[in-house]
Protein backbone atom coordinates (compact mmCIF):
# COMPACT_ATOMS: atom_id res chain seq x y z
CA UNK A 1 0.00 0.00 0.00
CA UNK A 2 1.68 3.48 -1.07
CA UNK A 3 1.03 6.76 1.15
CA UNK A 4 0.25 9.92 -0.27
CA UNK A 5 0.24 13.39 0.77
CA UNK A 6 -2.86 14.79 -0.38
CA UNK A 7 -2.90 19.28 -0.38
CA UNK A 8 -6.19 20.92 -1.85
CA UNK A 9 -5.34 24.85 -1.84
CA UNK A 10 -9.09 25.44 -0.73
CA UNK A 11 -10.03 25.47 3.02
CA UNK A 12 -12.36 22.79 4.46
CA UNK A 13 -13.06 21.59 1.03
CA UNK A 14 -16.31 19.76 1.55
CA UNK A 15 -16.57 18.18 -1.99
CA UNK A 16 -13.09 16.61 -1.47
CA UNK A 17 -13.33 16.04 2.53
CA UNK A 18 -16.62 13.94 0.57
CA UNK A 19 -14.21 12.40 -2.05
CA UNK A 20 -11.92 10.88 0.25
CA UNK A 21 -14.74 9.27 2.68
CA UNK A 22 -15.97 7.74 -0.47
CA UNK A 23 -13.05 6.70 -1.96
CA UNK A 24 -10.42 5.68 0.94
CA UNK A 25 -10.78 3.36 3.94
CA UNK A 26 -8.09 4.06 5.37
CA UNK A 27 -6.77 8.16 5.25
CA UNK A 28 -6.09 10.62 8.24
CA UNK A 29 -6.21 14.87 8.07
CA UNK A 30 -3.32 16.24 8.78
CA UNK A 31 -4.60 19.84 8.66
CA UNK A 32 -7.54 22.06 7.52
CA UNK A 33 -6.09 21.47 3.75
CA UNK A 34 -3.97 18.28 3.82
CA UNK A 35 -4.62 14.83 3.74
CA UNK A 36 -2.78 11.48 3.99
CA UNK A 37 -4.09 8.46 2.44
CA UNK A 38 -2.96 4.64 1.75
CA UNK A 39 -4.11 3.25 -0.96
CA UNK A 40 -3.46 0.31 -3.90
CA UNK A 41 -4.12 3.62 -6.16
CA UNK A 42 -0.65 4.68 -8.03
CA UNK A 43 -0.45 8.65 -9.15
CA UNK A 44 -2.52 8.16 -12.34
CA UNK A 45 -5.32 6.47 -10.78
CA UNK A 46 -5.62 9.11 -8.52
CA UNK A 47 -4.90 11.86 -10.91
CA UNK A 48 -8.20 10.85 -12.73
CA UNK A 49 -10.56 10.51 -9.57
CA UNK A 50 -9.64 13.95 -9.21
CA UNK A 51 -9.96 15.28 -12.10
CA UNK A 52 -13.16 13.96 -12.38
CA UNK A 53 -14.69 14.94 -9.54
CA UNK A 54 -13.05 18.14 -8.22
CA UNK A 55 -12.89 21.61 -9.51
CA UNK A 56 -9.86 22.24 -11.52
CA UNK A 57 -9.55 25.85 -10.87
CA UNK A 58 -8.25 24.69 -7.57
CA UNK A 59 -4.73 23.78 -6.59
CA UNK A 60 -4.49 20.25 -5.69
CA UNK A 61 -0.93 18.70 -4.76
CA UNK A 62 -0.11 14.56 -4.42
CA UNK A 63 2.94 13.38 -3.22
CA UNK A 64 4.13 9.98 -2.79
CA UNK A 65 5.66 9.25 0.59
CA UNK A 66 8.97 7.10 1.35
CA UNK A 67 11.91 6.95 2.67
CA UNK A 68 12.76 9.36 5.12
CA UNK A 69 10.78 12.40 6.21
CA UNK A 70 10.06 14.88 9.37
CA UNK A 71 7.12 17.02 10.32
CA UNK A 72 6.64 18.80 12.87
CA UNK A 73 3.82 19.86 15.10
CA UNK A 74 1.67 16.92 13.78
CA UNK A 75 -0.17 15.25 16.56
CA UNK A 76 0.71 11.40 18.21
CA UNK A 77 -2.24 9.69 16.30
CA UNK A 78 -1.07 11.53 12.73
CA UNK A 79 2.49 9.91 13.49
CA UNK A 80 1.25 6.51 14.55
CA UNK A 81 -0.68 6.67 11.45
CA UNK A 82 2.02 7.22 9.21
CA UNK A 83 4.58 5.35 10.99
CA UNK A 84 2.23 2.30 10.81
CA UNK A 85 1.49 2.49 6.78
CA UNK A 86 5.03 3.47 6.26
CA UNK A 87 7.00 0.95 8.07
CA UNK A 88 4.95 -1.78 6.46
């Protein structure tokens, strides 16, 4: 299962906060406007769910996560979360 960073430029996003519920079992919020997700979904597969169903006047960045990476600020149950899907 890959991890992605999910960023949508517009605040509480309803339509995409409805995407992911929809879409994803298994995906955490990091913030008002990011997301992280695991998924069997590789970047084009997810590239067309978007496109299809968000507005594409809006900014919208995915990024693959692995390897090595900090944060900061993120609460315990984010960093569980990630550590979990990206140790495995």
């Amino acid at each position: 299962m890959t991890v992605y960073l999910i960023h949508h430029e517009e605040e509480g996003s309803a339509l995409l906060d409805a995407l992911l519920a929809d879409e994803f079992d298994d995906f955490v919020q990091a913030t008002d406007t990011t997301w992280f997700v695991a998924t069997e979904m590789d970047l084009d597969q997810l590239d067309e769910l978007f496109e299809d169903r968000l507005d594409d006047t809006k900014r919208l960045i995915v990024i693959e996560l692995t390897g090595d990476f900090t944060m900061q600020g993120l609460p315990d149950d984010q960093m569980v979360w990630l550590d979990a899907h990206l140790s495995s």
